[in-house]
C-alpha atoms as a PDB file:
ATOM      1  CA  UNK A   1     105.354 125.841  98.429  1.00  0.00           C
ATOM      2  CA  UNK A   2     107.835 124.124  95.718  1.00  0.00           C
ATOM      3  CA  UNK A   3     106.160 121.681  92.785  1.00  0.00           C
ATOM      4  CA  UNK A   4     107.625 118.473  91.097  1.00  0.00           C
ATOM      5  CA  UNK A   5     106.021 117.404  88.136  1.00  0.00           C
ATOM      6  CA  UNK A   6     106.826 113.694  87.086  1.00  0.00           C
ATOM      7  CA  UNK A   7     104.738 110.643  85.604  1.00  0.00           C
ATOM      8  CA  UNK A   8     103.962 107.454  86.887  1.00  0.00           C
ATOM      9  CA  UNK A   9     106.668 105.329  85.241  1.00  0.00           C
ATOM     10  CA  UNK A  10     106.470 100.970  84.383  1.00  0.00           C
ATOM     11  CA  UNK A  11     108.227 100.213  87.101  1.00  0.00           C
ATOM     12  CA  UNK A  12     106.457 102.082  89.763  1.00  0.00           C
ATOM     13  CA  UNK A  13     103.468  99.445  89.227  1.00  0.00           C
ATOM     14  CA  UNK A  14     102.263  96.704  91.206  1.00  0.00           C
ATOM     15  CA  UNK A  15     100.494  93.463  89.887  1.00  0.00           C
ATOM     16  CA  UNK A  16      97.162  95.113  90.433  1.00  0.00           C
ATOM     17  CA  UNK A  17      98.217  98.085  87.464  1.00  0.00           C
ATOM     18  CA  UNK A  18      98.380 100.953  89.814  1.00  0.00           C
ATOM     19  CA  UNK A  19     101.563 102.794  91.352  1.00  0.00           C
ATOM     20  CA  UNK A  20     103.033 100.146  94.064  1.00  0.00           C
ATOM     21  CA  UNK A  21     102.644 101.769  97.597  1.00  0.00           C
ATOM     22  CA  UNK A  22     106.484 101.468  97.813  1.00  0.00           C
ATOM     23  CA  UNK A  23     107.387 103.526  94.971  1.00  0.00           C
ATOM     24  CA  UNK A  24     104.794 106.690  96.439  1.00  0.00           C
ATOM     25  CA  UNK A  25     108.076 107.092  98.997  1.00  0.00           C
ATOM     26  CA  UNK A  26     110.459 106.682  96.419  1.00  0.00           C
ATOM     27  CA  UNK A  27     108.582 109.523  93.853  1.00  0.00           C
ATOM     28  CA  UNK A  28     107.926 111.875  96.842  1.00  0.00           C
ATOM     29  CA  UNK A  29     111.524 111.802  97.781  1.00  0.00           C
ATOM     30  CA  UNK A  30     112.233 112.846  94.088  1.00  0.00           C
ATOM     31  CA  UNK A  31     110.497 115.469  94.901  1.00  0.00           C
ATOM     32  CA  UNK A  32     112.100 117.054  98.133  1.00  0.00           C
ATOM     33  CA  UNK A  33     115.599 116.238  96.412  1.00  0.00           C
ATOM     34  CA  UNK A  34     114.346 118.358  93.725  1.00  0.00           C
ATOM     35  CA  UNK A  35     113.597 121.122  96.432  1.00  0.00           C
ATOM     36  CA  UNK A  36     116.688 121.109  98.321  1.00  0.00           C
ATOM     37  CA  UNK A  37     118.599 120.956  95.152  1.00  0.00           C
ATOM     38  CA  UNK A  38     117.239 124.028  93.028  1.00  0.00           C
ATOM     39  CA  UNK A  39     117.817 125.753  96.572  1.00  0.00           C
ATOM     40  CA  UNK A  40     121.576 125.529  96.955  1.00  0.00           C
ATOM     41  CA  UNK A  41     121.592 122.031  98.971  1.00  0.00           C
ATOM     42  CA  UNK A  42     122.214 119.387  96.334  1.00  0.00           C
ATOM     43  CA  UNK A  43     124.186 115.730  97.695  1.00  0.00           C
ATOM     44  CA  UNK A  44     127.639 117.447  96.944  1.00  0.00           C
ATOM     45  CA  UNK A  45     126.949 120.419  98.946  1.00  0.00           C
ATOM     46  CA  UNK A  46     125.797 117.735 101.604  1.00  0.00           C
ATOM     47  CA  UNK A  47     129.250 115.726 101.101  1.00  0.00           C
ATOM     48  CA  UNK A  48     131.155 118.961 101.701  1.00  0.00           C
ATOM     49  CA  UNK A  49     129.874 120.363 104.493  1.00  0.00           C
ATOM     50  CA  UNK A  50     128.857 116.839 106.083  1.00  0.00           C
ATOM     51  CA  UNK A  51     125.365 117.976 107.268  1.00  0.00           C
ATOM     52  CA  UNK A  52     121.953 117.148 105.787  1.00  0.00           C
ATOM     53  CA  UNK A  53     118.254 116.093 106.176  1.00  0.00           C
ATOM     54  CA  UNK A  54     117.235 113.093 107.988  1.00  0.00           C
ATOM     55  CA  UNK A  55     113.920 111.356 108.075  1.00  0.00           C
ATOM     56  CA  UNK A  56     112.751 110.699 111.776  1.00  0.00           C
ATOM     57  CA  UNK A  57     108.923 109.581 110.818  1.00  0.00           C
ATOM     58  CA  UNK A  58     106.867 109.493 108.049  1.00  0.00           C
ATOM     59  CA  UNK A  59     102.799 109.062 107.653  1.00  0.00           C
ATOM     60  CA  UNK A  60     101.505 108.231 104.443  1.00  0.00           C
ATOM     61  CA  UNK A  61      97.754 108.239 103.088  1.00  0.00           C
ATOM     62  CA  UNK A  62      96.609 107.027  99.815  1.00  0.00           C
ATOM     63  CA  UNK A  63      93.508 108.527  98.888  1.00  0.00           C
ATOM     64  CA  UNK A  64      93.246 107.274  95.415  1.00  0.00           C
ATOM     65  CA  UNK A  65      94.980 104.829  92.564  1.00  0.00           C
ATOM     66  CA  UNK A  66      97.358 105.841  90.300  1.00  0.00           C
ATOM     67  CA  UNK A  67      97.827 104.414  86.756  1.00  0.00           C
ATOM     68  CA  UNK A  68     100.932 104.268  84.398  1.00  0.00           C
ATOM     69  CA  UNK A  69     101.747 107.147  82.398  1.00  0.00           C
ATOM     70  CA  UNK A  70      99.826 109.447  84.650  1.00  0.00           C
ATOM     71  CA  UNK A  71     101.346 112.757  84.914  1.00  0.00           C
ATOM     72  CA  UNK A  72     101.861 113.810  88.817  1.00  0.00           C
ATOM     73  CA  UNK A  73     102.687 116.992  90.631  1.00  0.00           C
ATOM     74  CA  UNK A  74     104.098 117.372  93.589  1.00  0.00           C
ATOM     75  CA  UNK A  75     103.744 119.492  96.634  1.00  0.00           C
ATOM     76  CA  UNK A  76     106.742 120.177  99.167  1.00  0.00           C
ATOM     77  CA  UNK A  77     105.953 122.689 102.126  1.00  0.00           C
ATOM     78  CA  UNK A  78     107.504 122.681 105.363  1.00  0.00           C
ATOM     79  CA  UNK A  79     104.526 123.285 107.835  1.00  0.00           C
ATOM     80  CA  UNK A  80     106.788 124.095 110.733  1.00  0.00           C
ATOM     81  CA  UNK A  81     110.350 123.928 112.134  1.00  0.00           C
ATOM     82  CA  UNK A  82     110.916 123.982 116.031  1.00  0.00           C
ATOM     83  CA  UNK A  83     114.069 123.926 117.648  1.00  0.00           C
ATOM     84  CA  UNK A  84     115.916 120.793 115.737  1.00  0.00           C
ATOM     85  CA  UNK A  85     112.776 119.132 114.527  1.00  0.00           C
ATOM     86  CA  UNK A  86     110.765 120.200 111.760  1.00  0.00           C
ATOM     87  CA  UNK A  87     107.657 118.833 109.661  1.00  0.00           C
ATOM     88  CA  UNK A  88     107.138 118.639 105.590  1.00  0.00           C
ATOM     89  CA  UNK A  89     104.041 118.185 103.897  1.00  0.00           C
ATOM     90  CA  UNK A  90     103.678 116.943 100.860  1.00  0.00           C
ATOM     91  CA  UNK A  91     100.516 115.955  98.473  1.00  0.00           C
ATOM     92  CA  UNK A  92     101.010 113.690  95.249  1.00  0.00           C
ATOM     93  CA  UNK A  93      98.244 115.406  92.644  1.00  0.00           C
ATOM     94  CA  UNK A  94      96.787 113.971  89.360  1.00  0.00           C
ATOM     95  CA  UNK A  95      96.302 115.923  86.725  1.00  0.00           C
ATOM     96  CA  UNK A  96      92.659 116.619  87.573  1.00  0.00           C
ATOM     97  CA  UNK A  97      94.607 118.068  90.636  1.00  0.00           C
ATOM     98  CA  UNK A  98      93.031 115.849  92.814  1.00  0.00           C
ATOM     99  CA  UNK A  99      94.945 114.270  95.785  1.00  0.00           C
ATOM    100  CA  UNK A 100      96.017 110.808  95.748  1.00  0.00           C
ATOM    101  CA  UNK A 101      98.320 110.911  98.630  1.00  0.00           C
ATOM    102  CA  UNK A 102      99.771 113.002 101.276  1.00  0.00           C
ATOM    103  CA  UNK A 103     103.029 112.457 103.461  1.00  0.00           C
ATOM    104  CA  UNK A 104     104.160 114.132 106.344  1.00  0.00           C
ATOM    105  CA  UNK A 105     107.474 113.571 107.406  1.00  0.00           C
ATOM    106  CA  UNK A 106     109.064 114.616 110.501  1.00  0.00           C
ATOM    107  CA  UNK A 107     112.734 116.151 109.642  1.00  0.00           C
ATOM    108  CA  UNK A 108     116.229 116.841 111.407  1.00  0.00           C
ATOM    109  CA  UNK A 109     119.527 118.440 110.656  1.00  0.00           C
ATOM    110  CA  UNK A 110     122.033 115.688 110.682  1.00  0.00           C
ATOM    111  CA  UNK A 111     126.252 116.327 111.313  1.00  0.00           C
ATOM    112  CA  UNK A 112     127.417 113.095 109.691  1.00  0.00           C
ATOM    113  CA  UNK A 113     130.682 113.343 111.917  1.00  0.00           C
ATOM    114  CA  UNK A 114     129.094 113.426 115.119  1.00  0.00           C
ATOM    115  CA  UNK A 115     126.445 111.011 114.025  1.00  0.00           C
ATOM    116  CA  UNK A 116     124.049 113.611 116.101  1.00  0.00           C
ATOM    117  CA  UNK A 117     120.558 115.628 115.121  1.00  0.00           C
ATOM    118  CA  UNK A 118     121.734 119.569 114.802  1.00  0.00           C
ATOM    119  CA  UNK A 119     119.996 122.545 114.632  1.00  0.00           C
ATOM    120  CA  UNK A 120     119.215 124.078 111.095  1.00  0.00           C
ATOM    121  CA  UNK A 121     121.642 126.330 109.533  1.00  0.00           C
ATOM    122  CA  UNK A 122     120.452 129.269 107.448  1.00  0.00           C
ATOM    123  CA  UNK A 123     121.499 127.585 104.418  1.00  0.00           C
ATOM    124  CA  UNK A 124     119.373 124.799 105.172  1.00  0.00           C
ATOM    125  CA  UNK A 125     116.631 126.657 106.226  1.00  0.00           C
ATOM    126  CA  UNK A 126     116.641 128.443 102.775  1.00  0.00           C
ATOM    127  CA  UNK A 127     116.487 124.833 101.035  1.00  0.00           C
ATOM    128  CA  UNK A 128     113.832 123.782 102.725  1.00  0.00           C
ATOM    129  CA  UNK A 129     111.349 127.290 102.425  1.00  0.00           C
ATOM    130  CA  UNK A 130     111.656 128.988 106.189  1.00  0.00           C
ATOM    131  CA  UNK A 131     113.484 131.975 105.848  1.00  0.00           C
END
């Protein structure tokens, strides 16, 4: 399991003073760029070999508010990997380390030349915790 730590910034609000459900996306993407990137896989690793992650579905809960300036962590695990699909979990934690929200998204492999869902290579599979 990989950790992000970040804090709920001014602009991530809403009118009502708590983290816009929007921005929860945004920050928890943060996080799995984080992931991949400390692993090898950053955007110009991407560019050069002209594979990378796609998002194929994504459920998100929000379990409770979040306020500016609070400090979050992060949780990125990959829960399973079949074939060319594969599943990440993720939980947005205050610092009580109580869960405000969870996403699961449902992943692919992507070759950006033949516009088509791939299956994983090793080095991807190392970015994202499987092997």
């Amino acid at each position: 399991m990989y950790f992000f730590e970040t804090m709920v910034q001014e602009t991530h609000l809403d009118i009502f003073g708590h983290m816009n459900n929007a921005r929860y996306l945004e920050v928890f993407e943060q996080a799995r760029w984080d992931l991949i990137t400390q692993r090898g896989f950053s955007l110009k690793k991407i560019q050069e070999v002209g594979q990378g992650p796609v998002i194929l579905e994504a459920h998100l809960r929000f379990l409770k508010e979040l306020k500016q300036r609070d400090k979050i962590k992060i949780s990125v695990e990959c829960t399973e990997y079949n074939g060319k699909i594969g599943k990440l979990k993720q939980e947005m934690l205050n610092e009580k380390g109580e869960v405000c929200a969870e996403l699961i998204v449902v992943i692919a492999f992507f070759d950006l030349k033949t516009r088509k869902i791939i299956l994983p290579t090793p080095e991807w599979k190392t970015a994202i915790g499987i092997s």
